[in-house]
Protein backbone atom coordinates (compact mmCIF):
# COMPACT_ATOMS: atom_id res chain seq x y z
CA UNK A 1 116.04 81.54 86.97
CA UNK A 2 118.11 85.31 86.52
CA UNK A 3 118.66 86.91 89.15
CA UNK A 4 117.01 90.53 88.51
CA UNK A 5 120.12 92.17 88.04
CA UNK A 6 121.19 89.63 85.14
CA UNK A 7 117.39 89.34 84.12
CA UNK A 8 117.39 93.59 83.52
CA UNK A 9 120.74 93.27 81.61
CA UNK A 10 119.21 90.19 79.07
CA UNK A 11 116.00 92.53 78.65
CA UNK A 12 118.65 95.61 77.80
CA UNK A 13 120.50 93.10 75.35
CA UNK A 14 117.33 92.56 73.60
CA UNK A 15 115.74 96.03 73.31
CA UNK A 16 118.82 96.71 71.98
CA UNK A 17 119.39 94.24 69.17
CA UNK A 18 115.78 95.26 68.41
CA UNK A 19 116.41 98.93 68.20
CA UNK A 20 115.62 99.43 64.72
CA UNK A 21 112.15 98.79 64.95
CA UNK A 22 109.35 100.82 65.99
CA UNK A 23 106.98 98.97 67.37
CA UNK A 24 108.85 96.55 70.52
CA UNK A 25 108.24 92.87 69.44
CA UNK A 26 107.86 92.07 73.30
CA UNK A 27 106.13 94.48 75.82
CA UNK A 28 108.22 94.55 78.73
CA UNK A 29 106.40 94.77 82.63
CA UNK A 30 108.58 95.52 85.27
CA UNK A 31 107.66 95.16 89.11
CA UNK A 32 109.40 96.20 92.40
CA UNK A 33 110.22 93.53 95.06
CA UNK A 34 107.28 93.20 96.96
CA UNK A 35 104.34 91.14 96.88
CA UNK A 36 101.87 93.76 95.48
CA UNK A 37 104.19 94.51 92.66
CA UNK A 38 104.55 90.47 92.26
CA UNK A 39 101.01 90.39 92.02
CA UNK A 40 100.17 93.20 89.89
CA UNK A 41 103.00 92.81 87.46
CA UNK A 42 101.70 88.75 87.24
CA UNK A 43 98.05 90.19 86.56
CA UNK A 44 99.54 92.51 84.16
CA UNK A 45 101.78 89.47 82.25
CA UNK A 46 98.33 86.86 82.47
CA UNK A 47 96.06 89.70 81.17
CA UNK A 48 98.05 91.03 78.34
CA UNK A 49 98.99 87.77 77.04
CA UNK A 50 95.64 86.99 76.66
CA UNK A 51 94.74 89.58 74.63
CA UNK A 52 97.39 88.11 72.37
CA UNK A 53 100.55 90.04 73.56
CA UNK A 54 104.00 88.72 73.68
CA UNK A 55 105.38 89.50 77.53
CA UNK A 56 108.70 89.49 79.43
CA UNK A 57 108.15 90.27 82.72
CA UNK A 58 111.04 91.69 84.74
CA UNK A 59 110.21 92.33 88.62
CA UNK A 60 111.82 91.67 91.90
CA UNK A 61 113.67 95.23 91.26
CA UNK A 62 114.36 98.32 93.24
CA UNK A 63 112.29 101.49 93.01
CA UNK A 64 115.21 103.62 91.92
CA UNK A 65 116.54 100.49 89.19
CA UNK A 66 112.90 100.47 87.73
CA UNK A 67 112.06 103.77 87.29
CA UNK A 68 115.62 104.03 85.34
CA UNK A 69 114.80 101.17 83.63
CA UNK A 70 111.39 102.51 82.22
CA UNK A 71 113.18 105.47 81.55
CA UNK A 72 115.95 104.24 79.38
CA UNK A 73 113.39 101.88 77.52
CA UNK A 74 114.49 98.58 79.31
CA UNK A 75 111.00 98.43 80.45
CA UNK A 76 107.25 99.25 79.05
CA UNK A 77 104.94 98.96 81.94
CA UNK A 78 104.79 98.93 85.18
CA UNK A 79 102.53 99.82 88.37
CA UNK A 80 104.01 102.94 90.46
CA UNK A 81 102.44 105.04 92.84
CA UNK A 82 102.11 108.53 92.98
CA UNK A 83 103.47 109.35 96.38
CA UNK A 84 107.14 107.92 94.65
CA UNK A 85 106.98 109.78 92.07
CA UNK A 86 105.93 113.17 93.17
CA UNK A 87 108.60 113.21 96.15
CA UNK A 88 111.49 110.35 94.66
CA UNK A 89 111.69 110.98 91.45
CA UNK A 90 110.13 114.66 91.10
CA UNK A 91 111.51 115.88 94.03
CA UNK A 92 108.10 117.43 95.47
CA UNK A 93 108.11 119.01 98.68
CA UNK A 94 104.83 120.54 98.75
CA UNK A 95 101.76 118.13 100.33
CA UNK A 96 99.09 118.05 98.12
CA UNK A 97 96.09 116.23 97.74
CA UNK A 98 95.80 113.08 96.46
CA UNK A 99 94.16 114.78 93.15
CA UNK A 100 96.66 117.25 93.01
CA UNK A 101 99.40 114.79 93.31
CA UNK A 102 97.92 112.66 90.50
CA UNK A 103 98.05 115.33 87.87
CA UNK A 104 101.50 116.89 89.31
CA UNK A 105 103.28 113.36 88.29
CA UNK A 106 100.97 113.08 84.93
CA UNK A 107 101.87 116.08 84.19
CA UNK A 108 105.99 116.17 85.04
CA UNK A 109 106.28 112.58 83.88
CA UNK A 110 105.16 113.40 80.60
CA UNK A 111 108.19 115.50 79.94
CA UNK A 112 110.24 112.05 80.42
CA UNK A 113 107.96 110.78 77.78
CA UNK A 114 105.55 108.34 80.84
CA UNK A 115 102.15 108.40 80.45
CA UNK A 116 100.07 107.66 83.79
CA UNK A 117 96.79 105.95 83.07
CA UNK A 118 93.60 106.41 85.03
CA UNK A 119 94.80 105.71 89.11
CA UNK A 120 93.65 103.07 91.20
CA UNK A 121 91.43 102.96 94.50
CA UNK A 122 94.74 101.47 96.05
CA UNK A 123 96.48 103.91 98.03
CA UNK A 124 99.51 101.97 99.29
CA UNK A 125 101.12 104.83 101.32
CA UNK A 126 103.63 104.46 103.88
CA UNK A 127 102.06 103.70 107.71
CA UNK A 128 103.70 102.82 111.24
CA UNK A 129 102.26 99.72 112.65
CA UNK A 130 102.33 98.67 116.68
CA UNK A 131 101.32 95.47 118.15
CA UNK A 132 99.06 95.21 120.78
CA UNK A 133 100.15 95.45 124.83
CA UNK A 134 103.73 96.14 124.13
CA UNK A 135 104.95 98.02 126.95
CA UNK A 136 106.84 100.63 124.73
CA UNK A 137 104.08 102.20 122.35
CA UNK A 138 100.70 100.69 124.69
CA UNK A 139 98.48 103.40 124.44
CA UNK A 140 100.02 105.24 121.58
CA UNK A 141 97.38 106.22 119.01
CA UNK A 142 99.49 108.66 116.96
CA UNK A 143 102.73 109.68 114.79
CA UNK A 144 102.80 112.58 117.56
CA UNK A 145 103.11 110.16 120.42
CA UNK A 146 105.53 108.08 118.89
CA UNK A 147 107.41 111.37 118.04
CA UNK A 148 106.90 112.43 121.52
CA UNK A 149 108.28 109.23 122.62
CA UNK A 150 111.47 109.52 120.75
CA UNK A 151 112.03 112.99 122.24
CA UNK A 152 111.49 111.79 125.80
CA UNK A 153 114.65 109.66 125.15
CA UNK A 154 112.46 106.00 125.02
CA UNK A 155 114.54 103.63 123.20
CA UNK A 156 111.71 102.49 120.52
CA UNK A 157 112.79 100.14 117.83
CA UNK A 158 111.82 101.46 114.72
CA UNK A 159 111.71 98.05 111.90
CA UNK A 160 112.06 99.80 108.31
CA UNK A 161 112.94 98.75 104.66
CA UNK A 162 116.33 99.44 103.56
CA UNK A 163 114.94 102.67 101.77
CA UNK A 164 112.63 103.94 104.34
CA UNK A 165 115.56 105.73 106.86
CA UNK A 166 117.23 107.48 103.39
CA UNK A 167 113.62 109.12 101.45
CA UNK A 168 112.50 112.67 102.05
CA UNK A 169 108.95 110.50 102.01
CA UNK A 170 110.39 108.24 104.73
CA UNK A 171 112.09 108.86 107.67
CA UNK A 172 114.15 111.72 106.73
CA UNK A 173 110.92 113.43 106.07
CA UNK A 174 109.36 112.37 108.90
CA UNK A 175 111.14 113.31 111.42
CA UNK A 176 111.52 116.83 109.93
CA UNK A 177 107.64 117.42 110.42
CA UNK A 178 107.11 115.66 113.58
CA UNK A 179 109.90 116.85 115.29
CA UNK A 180 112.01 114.17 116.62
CA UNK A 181 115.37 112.27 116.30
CA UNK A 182 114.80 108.10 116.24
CA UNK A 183 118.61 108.03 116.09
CA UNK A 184 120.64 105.48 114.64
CA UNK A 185 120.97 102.70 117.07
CA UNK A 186 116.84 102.64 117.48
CA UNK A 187 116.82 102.01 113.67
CA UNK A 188 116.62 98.20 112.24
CA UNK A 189 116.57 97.93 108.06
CA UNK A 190 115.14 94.91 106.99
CA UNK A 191 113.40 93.21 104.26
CA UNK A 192 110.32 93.75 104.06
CA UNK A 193 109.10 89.94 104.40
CA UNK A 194 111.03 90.08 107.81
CA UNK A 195 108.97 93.38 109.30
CA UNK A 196 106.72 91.89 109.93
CA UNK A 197 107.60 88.62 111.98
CA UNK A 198 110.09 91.09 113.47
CA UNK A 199 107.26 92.78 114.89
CA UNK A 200 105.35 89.77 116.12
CA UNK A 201 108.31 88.69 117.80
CA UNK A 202 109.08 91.87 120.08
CA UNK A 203 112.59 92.15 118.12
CA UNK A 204 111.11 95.90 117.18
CA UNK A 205 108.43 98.11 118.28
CA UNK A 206 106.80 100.01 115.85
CA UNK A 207 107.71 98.93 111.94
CA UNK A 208 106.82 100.86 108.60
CA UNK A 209 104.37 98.44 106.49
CA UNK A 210 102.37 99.62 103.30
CA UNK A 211 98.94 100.07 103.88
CA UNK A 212 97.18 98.06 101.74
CA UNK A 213 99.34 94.63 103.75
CA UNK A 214 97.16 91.74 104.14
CA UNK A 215 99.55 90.82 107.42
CA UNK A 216 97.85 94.08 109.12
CA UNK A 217 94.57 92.74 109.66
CA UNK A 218 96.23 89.01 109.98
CA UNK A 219 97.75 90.20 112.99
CA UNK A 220 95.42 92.60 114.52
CA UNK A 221 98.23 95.54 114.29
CA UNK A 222 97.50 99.02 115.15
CA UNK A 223 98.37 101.88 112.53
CA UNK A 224 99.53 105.00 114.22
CA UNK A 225 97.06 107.83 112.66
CA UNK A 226 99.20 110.36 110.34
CA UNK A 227 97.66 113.52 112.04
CA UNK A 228 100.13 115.62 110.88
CA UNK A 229 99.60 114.14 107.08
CA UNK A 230 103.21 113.68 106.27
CA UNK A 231 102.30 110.92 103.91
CA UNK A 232 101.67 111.80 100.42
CA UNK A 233 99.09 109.46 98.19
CA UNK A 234 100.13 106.47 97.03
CA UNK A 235 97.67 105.45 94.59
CA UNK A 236 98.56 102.25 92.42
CA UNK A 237 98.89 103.72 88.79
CA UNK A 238 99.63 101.90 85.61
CA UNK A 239 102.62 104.01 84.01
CA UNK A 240 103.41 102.92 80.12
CA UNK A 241 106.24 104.86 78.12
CA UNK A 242 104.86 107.02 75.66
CA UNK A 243 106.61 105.14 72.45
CA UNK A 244 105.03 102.10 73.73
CA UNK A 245 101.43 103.09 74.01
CA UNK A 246 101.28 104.73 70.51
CA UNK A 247 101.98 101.38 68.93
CA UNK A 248 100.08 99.49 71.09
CA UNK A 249 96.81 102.28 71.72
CA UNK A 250 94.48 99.07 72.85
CA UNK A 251 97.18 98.68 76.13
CA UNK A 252 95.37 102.14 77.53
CA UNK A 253 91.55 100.48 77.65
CA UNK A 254 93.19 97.06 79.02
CA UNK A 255 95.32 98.59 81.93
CA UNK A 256 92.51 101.15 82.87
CA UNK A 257 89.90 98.01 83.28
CA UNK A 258 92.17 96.44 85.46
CA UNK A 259 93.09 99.22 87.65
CA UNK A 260 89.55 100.08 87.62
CA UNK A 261 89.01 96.70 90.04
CA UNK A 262 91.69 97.87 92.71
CA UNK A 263 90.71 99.13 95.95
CA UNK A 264 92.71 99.31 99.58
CA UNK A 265 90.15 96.39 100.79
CA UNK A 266 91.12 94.21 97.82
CA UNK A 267 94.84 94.39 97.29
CA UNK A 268 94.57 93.88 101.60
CA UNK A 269 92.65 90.44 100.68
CA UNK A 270 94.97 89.86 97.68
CA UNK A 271 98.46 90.64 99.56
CA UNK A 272 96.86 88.27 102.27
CA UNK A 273 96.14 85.50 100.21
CA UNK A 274 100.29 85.46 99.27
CA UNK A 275 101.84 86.64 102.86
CA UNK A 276 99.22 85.07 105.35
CA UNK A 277 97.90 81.84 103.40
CA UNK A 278 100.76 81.39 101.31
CA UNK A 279 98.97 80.98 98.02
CA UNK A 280 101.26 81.62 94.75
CA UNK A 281 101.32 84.52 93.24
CA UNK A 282 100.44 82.88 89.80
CA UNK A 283 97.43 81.41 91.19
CA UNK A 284 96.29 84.59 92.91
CA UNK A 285 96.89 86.52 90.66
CA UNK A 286 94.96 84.32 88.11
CA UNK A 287 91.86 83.68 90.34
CA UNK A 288 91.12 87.16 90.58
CA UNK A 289 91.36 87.72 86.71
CA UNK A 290 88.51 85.20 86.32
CA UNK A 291 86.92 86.45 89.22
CA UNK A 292 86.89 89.59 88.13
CA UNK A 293 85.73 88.57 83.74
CA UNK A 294 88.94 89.76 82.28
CA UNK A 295 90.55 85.94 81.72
């Protein structure tokens, strides 16, 4: 199997040997390296070649990598969320609302020739989870008591993703509107799949998960209420380059009925059925396609 670093440069290779022609012989979906992206870019690969596409399907990548990638026309389709775009890629400060941020990307992302179909339910935003009767953040309830926390001098042991500490939507961010310093040595990057045993274990006391986790539930975590609401939307969106949806106009009506059946309480029970009962994404990902009368 590539690696996704040698998997991106074969799909390069052969969008480019294929450059001459205007209508891409292969629709390329990309995916981050996570389980909902697994999942959604699978659904998106099962679904489309059952309407009778062709599909290369190139996920396990970094935010950054895959929005350069759909970009430069590596890739065709993939799921992002809005939250990413406005404040990543757009460089957004403002908070809006979750409609507001919608048409904000739509609307910028066009210029870069990306059209963003009709959103999700999903709203996969950033969230700091606690476990119960630890003796650090028992009785916190709140960003502003962690934050107060942190200011107090209390050595809590913040588990994040490698990217979390360096966004303006992460911890950067954060601390600017809450008002405190974690510092350095109270910070722990991880992968993702290790947050969360990290957390179980007492190795850190608070971690950053996504919202829509099926470990959250799993593990009867606590999510520390945003009542400052630093957190921009992060509704799941299917975003398809511009070229790509004028040759293929059917892709719009296929994507849109599939985002139509995502929800935070579904892609909870979905990312649960990978992380928590260890289910493959293939099969997930297909069982909810029949489920839902698109396979």
């Amino acid at each position: 199997m590539f690696k996704p670093v040698a998997r991106l440069v074969a799909v390069t290779i052969a969008l480019a040997l294929g450059a001459g022609s205007t209508v891409a012989e292969t629709i390329t979906v990309g995916g981050k390296d996570f389980t909902e992206q697994f999942l959604v870019a699978e659904m998106t690969r099962q679904l489309l070649e059952a309407k009778g596409y062709d599909v290369e399907k190139n996920d396990g990548l970094g935010s950054t990598v895959l929005r350069k990638a759909q970009e430069n026309g590596q890739i065709d389709i993939y799921w992002e969320y809005t939250g990413t775009s406005l404040v990543v890629y757009n460089k957004v400060k403002e908070q809006l609302s979750p409609e507001e941020t919608y048409e904000t990307v739509k609307e910028l992302d066009a210029e870069k020739g990306l059209v963003w179909l009709a959103p999700s339910r999903a709203n996969n935003t950033y969230a700091l989870a606690i476990r119960q009767d630890s003796p650090k953040t028992d009785g916190m309830e709140t960003i502003s008591d962690l934050a107060a926390a942190y200011r107090d001098g209390t050595p809590v042991v913040m588990g994040a993703t490698a990217e979390f500490p360096r966004r303006e939507d992460g911890l950067i961010g954060l601390e600017k509107v809450y008002d405190f310093k974690a510092g350095r040595a109270n910070i722990r990057p991880m992968e993702i799949g290790l947050v969360y045993p990290a957390l179980a274990n007492g190795d850190v006391d608070v971690s950053t998960v996504g919202a829509t986790d099926g470990r959250i539930a799993s593990m009867n975590l606590t999510l520390l209420e945003d009542d400052k609401n630093f957190f921009p939307n992060y509704a799941l969106v299917p975003v398809v380059r511009e070229e790509t949806l004028k040759a293929n106009p059917e892709l719009k009506d296929i994507l849109e009925t599939l985002s139509g059946k995502f929800d935070d309480a579904t892609m909870q029970r979905l990312n649960g059925e990978v992380d928590v009962h260890k289910k493959t994404i293939d099969a997930v990902a297909e069982t909810f396609l029949k489920e839902q009368g698109l396979l």
